[in-house]
N, C-alpha and C. Protein backbone atom coordinates (compact mmCIF):
# COMPACT_ATOMS: atom_id res chain seq x y z
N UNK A 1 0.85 -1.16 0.00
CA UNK A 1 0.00 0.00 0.00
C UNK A 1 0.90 1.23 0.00
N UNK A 2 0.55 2.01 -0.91
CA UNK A 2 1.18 3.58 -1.18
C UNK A 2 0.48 4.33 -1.66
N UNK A 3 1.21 5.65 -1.58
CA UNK A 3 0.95 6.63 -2.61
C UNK A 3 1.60 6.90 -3.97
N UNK A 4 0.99 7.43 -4.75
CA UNK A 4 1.38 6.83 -5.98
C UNK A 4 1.20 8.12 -6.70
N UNK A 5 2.09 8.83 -7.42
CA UNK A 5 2.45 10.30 -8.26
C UNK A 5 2.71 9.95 -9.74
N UNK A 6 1.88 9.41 -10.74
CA UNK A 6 2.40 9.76 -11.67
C UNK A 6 3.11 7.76 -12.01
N UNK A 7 2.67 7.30 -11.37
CA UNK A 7 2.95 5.78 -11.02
C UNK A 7 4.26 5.47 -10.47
N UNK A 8 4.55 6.50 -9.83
CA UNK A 8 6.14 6.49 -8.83
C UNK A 8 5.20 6.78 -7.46
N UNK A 9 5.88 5.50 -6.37
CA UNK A 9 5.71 5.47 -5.41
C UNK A 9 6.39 6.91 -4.30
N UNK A 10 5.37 7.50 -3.20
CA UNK A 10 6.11 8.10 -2.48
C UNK A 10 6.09 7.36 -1.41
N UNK A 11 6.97 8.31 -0.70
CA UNK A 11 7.49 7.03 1.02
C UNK A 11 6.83 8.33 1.77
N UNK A 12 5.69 8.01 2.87
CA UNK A 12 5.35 8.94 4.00
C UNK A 12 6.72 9.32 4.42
N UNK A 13 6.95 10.91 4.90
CA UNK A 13 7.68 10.85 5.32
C UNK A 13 9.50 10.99 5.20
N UNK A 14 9.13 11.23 3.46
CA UNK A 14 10.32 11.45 2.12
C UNK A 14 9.80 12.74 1.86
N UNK A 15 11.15 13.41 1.44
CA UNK A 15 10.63 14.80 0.73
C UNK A 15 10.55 14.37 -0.89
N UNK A 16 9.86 14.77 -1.59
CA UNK A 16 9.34 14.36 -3.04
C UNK A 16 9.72 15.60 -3.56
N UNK A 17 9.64 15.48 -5.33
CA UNK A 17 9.89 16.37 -6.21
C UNK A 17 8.95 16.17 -7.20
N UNK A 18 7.76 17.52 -7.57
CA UNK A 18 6.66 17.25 -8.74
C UNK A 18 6.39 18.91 -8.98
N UNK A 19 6.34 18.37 -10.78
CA UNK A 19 6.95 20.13 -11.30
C UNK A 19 7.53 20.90 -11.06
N UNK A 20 8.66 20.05 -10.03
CA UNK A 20 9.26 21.34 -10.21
C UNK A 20 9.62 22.15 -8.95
N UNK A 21 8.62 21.54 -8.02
CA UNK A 21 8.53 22.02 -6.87
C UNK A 21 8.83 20.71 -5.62
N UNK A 22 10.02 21.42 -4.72
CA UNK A 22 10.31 20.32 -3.96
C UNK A 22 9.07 20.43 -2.63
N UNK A 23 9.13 19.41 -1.96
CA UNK A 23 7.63 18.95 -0.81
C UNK A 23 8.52 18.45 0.22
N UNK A 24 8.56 19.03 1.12
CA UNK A 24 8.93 18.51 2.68
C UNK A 24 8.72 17.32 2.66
N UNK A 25 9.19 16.28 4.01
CA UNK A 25 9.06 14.93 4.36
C UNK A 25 8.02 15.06 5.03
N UNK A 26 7.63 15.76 5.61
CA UNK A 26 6.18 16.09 6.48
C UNK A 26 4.60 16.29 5.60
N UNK A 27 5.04 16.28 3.97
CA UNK A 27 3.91 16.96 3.30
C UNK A 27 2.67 16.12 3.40
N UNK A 28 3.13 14.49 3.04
CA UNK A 28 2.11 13.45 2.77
C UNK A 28 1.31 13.18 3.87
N UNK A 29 2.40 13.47 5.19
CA UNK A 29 1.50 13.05 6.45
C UNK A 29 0.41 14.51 6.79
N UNK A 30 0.71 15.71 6.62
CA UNK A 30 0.04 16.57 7.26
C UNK A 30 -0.95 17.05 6.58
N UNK A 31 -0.58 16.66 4.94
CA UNK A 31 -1.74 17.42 3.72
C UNK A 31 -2.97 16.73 3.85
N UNK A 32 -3.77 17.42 3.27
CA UNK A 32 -5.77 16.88 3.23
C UNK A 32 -5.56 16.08 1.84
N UNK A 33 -6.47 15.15 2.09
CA UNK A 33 -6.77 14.99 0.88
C UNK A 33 -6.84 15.56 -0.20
N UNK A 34 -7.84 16.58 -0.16
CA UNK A 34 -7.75 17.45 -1.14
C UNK A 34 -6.44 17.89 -1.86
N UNK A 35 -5.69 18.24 -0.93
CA UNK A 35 -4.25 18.37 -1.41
C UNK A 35 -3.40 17.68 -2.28
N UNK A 36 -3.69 15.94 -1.57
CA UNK A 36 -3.58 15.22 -2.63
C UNK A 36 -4.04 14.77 -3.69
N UNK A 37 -5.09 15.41 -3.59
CA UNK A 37 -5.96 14.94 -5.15
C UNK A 37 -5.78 16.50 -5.96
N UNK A 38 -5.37 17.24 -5.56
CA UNK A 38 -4.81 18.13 -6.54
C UNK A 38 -3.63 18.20 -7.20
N UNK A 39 -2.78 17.27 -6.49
CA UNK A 39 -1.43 16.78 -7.11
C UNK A 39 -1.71 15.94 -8.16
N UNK A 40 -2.54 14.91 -7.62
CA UNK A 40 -2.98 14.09 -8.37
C UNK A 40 -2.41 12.69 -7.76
N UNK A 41 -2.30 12.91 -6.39
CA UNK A 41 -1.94 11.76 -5.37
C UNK A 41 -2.74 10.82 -5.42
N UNK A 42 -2.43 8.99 -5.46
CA UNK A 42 -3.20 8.54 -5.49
C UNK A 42 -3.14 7.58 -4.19
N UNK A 43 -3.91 6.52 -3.58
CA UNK A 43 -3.85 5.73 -3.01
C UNK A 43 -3.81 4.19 -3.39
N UNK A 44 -3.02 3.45 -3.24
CA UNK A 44 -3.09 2.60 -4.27
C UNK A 44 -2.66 1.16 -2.99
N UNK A 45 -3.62 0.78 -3.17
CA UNK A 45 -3.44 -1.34 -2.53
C UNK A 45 -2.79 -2.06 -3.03
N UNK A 46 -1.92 -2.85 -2.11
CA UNK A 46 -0.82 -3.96 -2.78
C UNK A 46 -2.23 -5.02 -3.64
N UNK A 47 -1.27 -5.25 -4.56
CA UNK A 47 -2.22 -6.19 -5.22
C UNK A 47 -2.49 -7.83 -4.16
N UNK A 48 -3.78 -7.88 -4.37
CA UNK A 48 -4.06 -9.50 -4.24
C UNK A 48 -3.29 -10.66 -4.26
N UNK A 49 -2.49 -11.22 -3.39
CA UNK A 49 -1.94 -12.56 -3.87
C UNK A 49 -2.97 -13.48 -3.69
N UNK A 50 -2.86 -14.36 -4.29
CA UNK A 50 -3.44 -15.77 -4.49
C UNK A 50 -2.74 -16.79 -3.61
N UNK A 51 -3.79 -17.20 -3.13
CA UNK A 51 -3.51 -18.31 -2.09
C UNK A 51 -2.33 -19.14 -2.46
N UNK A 52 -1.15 -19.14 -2.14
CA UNK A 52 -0.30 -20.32 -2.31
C UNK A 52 -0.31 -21.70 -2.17
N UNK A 53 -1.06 -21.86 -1.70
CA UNK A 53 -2.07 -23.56 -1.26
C UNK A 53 -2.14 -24.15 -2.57
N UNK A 54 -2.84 -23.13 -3.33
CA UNK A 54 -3.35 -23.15 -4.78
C UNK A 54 -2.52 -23.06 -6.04
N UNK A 55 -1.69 -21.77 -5.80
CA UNK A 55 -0.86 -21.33 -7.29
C UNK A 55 0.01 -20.89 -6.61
N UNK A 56 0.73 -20.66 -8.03
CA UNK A 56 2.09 -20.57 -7.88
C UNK A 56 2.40 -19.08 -7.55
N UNK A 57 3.81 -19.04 -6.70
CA UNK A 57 4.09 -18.26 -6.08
C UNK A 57 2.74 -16.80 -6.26
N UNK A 58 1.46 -17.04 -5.59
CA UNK A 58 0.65 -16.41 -5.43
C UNK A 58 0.02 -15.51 -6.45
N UNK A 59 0.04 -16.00 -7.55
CA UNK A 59 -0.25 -16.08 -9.08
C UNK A 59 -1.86 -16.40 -9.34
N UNK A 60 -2.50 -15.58 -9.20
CA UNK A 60 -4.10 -16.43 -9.77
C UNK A 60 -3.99 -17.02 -11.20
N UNK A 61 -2.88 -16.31 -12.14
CA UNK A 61 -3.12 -16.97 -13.49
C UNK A 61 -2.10 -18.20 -13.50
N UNK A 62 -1.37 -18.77 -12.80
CA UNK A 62 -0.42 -19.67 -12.33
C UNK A 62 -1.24 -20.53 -11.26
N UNK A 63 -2.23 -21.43 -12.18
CA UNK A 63 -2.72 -22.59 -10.87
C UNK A 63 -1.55 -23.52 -10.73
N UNK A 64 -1.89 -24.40 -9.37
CA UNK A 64 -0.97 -25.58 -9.31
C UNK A 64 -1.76 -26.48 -10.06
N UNK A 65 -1.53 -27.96 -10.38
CA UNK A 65 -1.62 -29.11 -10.97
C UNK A 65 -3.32 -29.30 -10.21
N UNK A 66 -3.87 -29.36 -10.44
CA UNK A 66 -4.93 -29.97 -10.11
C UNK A 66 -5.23 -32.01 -10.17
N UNK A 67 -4.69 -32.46 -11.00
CA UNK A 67 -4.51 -34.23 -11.24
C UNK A 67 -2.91 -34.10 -11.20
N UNK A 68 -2.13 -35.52 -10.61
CA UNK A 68 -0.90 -35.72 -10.50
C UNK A 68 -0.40 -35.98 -11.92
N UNK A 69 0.71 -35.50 -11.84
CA UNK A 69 1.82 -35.21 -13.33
C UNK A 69 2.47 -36.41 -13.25
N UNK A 70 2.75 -37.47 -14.18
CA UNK A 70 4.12 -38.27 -14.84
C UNK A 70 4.90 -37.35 -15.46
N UNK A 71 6.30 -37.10 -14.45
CA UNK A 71 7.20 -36.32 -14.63
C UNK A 71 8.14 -36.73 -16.08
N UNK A 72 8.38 -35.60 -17.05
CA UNK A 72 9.24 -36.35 -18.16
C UNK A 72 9.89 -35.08 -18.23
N UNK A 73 11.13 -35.44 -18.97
CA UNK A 73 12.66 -34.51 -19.11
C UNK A 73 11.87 -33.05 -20.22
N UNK A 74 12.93 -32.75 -20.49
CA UNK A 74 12.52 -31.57 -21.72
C UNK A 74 12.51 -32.05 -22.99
N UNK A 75 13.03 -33.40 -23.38
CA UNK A 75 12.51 -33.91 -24.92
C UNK A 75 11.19 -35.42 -24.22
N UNK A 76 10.44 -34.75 -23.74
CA UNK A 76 8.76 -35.53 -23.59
C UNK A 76 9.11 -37.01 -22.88
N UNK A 77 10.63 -37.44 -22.03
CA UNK A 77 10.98 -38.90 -22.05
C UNK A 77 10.57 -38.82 -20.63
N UNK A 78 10.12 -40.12 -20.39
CA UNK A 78 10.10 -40.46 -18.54
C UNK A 78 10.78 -39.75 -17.87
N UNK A 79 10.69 -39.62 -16.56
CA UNK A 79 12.12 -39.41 -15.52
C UNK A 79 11.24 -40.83 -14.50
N UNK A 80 12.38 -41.47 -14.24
CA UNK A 80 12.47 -42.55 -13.13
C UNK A 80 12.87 -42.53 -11.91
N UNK A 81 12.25 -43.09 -10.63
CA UNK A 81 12.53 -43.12 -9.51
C UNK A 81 14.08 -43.65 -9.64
N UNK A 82 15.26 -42.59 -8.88
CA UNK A 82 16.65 -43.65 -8.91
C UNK A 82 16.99 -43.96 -7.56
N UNK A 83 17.45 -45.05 -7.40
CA UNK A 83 18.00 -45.66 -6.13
C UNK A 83 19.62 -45.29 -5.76
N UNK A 84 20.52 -45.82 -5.37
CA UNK A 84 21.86 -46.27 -5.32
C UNK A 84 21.64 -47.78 -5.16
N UNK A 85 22.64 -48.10 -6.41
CA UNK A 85 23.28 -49.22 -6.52
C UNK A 85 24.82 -49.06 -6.00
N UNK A 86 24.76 -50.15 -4.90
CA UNK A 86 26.25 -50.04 -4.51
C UNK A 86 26.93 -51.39 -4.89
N UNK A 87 26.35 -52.26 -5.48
CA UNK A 87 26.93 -53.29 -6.59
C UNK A 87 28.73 -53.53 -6.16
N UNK A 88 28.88 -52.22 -6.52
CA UNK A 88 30.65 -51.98 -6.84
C UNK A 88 30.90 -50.98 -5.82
N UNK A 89 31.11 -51.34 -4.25
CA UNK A 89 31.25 -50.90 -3.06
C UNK A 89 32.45 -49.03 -3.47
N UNK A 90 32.92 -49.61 -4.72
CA UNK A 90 33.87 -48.42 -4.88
C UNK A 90 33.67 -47.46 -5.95
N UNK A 91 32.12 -48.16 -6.63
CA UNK A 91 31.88 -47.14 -7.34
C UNK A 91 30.27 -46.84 -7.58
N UNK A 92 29.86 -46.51 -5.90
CA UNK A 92 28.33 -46.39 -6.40
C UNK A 92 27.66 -45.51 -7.05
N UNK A 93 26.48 -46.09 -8.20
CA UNK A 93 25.85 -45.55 -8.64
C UNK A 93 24.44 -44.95 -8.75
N UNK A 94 23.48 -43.92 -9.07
CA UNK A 94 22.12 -44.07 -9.02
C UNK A 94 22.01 -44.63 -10.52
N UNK A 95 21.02 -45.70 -10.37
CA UNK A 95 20.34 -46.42 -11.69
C UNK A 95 18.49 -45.66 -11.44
N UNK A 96 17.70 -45.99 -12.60
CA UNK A 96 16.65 -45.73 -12.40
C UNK A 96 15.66 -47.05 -12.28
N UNK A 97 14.60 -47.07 -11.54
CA UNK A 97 13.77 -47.88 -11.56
C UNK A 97 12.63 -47.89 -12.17
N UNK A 98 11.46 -48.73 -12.30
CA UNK A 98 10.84 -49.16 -13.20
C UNK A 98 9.43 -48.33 -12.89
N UNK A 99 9.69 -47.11 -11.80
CA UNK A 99 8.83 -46.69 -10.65
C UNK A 99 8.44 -45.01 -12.26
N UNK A 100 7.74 -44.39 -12.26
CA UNK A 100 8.12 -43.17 -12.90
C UNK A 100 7.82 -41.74 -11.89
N UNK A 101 8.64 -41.19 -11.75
CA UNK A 101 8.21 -39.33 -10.62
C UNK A 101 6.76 -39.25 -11.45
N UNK A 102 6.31 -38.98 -9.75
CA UNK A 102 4.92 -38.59 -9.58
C UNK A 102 4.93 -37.49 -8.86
N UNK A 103 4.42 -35.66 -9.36
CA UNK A 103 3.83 -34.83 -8.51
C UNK A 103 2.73 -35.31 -8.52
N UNK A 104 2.41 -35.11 -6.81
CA UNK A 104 0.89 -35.37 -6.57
C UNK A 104 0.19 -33.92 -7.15
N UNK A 105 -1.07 -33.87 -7.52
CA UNK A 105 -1.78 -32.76 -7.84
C UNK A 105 -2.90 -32.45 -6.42
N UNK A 106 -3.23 -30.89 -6.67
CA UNK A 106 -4.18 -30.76 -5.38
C UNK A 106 -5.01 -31.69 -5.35
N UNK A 107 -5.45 -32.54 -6.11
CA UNK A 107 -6.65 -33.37 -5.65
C UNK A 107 -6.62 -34.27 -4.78
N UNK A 108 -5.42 -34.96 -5.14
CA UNK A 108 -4.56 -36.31 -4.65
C UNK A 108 -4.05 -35.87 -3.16
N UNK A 109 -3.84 -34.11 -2.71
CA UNK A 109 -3.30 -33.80 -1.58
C UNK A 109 -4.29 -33.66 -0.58
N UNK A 110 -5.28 -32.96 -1.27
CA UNK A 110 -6.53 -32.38 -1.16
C UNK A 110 -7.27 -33.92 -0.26
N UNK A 111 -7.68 -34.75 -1.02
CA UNK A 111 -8.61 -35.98 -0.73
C UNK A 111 -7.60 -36.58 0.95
N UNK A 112 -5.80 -36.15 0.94
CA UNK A 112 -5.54 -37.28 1.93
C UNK A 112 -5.81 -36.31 3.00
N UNK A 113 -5.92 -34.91 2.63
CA UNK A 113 -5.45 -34.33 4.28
C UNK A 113 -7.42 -34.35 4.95
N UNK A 114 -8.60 -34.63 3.94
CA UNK A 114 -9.93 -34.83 4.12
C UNK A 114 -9.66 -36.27 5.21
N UNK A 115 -9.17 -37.30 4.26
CA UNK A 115 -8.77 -38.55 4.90
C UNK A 115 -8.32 -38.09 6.58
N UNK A 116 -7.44 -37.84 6.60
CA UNK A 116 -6.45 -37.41 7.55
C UNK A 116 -7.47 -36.55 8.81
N UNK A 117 -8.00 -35.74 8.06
CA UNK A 117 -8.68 -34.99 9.47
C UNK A 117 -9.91 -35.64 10.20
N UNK A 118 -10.71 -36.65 9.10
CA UNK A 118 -11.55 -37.84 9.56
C UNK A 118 -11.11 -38.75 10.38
N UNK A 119 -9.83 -39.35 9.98
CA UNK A 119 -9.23 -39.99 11.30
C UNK A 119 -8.68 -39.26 12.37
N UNK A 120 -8.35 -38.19 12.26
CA UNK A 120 -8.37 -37.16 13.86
C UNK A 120 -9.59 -37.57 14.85
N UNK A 121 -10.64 -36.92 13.90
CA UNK A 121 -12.03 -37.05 14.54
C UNK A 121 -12.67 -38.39 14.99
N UNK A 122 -12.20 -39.05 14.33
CA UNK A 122 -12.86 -40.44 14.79
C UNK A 122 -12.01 -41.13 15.85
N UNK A 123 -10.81 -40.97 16.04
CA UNK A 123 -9.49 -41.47 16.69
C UNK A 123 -10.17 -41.49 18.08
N UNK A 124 -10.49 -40.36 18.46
CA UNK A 124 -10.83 -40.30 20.18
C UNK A 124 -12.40 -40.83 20.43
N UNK A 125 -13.10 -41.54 19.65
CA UNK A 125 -13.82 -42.58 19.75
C UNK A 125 -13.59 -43.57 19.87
N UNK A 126 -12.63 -44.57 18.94
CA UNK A 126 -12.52 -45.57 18.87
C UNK A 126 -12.44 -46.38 20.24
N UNK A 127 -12.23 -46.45 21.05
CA UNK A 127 -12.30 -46.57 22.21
C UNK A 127 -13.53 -47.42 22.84
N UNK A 128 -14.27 -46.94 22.34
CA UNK A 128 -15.97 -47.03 22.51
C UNK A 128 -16.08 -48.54 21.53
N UNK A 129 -15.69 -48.62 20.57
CA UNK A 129 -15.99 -49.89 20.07
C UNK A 129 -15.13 -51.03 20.68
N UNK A 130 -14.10 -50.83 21.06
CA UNK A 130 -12.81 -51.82 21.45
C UNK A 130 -13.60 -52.10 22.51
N UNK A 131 -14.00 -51.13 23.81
CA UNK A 131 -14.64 -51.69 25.05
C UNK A 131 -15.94 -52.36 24.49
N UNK A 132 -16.56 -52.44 23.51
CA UNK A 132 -17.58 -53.02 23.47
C UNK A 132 -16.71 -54.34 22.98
N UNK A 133 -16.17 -54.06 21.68
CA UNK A 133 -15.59 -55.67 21.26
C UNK A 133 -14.95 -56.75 22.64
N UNK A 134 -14.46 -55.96 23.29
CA UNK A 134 -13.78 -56.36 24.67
C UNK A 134 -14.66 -57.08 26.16
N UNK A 135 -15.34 -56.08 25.72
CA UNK A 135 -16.13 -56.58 26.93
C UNK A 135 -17.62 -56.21 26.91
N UNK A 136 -18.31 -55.98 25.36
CA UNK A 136 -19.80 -56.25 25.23
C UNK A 136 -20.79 -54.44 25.44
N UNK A 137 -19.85 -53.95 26.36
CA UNK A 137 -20.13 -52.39 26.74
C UNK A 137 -21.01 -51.51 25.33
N UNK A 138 -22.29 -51.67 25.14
CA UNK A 138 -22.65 -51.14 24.24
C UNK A 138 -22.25 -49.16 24.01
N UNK A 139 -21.84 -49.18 22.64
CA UNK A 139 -21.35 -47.90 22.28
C UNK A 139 -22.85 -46.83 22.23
N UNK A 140 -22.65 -45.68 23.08
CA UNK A 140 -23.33 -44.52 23.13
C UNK A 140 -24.45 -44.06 21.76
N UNK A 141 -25.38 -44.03 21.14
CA UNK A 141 -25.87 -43.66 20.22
C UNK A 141 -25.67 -42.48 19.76
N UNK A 142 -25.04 -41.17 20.65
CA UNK A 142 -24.61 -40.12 19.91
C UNK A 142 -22.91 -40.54 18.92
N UNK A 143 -22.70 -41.67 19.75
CA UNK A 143 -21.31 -41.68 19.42
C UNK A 143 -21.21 -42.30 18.22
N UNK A 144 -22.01 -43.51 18.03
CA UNK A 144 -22.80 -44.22 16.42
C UNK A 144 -22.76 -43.09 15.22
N UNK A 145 -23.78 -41.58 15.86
CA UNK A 145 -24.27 -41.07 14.93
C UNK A 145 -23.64 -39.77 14.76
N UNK A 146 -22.21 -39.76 15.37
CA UNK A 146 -20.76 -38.71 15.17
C UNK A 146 -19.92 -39.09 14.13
N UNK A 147 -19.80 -40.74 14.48
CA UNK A 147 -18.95 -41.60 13.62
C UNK A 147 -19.91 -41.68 12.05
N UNK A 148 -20.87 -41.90 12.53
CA UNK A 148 -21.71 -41.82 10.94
C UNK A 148 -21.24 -40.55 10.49
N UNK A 149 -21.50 -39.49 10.71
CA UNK A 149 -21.44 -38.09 10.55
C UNK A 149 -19.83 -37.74 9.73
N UNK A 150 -19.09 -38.23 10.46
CA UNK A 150 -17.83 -37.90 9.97
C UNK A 150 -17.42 -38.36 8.61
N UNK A 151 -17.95 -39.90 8.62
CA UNK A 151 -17.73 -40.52 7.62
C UNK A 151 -18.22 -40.28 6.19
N UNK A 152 -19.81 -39.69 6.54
CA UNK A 152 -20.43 -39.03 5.38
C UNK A 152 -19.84 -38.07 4.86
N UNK A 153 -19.22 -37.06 5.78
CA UNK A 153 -19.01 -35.56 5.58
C UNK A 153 -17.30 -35.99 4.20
N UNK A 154 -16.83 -37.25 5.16
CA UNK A 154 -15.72 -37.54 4.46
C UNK A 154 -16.10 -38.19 2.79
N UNK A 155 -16.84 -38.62 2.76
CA UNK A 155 -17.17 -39.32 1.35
C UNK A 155 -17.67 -38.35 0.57
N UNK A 156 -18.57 -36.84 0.85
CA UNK A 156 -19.02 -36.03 0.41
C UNK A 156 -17.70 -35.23 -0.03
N UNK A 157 -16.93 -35.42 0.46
CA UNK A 157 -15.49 -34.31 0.33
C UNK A 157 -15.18 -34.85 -0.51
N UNK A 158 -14.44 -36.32 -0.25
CA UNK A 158 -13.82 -36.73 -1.04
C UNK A 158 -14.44 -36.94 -3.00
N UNK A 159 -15.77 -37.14 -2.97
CA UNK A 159 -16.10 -37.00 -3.82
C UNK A 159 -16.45 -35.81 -4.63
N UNK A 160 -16.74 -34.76 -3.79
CA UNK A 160 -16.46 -33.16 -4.33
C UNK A 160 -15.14 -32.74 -4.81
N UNK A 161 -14.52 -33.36 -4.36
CA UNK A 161 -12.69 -33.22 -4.86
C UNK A 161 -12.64 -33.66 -6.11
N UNK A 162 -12.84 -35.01 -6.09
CA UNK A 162 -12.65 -35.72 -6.90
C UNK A 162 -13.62 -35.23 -8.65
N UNK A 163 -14.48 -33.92 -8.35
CA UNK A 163 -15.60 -33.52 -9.45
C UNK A 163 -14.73 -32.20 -9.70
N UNK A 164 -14.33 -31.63 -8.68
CA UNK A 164 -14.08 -30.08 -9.07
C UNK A 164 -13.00 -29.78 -10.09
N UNK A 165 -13.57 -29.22 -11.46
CA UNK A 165 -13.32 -28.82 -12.46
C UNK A 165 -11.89 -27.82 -12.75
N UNK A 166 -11.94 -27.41 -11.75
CA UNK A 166 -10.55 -26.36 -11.74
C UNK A 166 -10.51 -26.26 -10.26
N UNK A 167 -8.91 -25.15 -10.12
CA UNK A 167 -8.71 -24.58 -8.56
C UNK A 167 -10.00 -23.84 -8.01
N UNK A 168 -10.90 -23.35 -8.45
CA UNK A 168 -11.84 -22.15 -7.73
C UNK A 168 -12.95 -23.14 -7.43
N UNK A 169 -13.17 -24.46 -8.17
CA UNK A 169 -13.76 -25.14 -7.81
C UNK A 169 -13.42 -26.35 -6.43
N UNK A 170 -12.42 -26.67 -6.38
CA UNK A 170 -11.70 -26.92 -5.32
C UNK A 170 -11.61 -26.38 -4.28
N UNK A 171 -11.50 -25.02 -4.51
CA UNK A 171 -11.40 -24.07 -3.17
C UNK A 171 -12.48 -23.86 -2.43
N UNK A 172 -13.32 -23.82 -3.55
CA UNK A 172 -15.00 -23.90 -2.89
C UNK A 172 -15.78 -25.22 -1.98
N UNK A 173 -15.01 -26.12 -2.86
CA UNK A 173 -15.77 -27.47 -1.82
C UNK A 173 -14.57 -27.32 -0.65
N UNK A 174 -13.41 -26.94 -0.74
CA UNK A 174 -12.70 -26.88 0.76
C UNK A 174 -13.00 -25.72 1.48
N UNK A 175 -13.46 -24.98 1.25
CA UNK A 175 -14.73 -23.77 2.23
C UNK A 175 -15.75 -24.39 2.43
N UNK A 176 -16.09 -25.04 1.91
CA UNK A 176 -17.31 -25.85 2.34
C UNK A 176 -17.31 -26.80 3.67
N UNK A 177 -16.33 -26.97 3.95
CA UNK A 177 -16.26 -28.61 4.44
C UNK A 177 -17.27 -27.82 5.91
N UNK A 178 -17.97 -29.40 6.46
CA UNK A 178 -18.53 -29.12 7.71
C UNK A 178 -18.62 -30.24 8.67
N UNK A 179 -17.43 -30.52 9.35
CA UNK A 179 -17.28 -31.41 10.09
C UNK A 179 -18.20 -31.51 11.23
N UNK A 180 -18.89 -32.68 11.52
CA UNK A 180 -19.65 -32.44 13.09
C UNK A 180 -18.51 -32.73 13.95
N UNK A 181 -19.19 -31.97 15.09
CA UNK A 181 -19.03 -32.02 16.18
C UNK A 181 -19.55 -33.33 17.19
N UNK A 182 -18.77 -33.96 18.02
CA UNK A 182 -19.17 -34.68 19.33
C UNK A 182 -20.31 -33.97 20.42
């Protein structure tokens, strides 16, 4: 965020030069508006970055991968997972394997960390079924219909992921999400 002369930034607090006429370091802070809009001062907002989650270095026209990439060189060829072969203790090598580089895409990241926060939620239940498997202790009916809850919310995600057409569509079913509560 600045002020902006002519599309040259001033610094509050800098003495400036326009037509001609030099301006104290004090001018920007003490002048009216008006003042500045007779210069022709403007106010101007850092631009918008874009979520980095999403795109690249905060780029709205730079999405990330949405489906995972088979990584290939600059003439269109595989690239292969390489190991070390130490075969020849004195001259080890990396060979490639039969594996090919995989970036995961948001979807593929997207669907595990859905995964991932379902088993958070369900984790401090489980408990409730083991004492029943254990020793017959019937499980709570809110606790039945939390574990239902989670699981739906998770299949609804995961399958909203798995539909959304681009990043803005993605972003939207992950604003969406609505985990119950215990």
């Amino acid at each position: 965020m600045a002020y902006k002369l002519n599309g040259k930034t001033l610094r509050v607090d800098r003495a400036f030069t326009h037509n001609e006429v030099q301006y104290p370091s004090n001018w920007l802070r003490l002048s009216s508006q008006a003042d500045k809009d007779a210069l022709g001062i403007v106010w101007e907002d850092d631009p918008v970055r874009a979520d980095d989650r999403f795109y690249w270095n905060g780029d709205v026209n730079n999405p990330k991968a949405l489906n995972d990439v088979n990584e290939v060189d600059e003439d269109g060829n595989p690239i292969y997972v390489q190991v070390l072969d130490n075969s020849d203790p004195e001259n080890p090598v990396m060979v490639d394997t039969e594996e090919q580089v995989v970036t995961r895409g948001l979807k593929y990241n997207h669907t595990q960390q859905v995964k991932h926060t379902a088993n958070t939620l369900l984790n401090p239940t489980d408990w409730y079924y083991i004492r029943n498997a254990e020793a017959g202790t019937e499980v709570p009916a809110n606790v039945v219909s939390y574990r239902a809850a989670v699981r739906t919310e998770c299949d609804r995600l995961e399958a909203a992921i798995a539909g959304a057409a681009d990043v803005e569509a993605l972003i939207a079913v992950l604003n969406a999400q609505n985990w119950p509560e215990l």
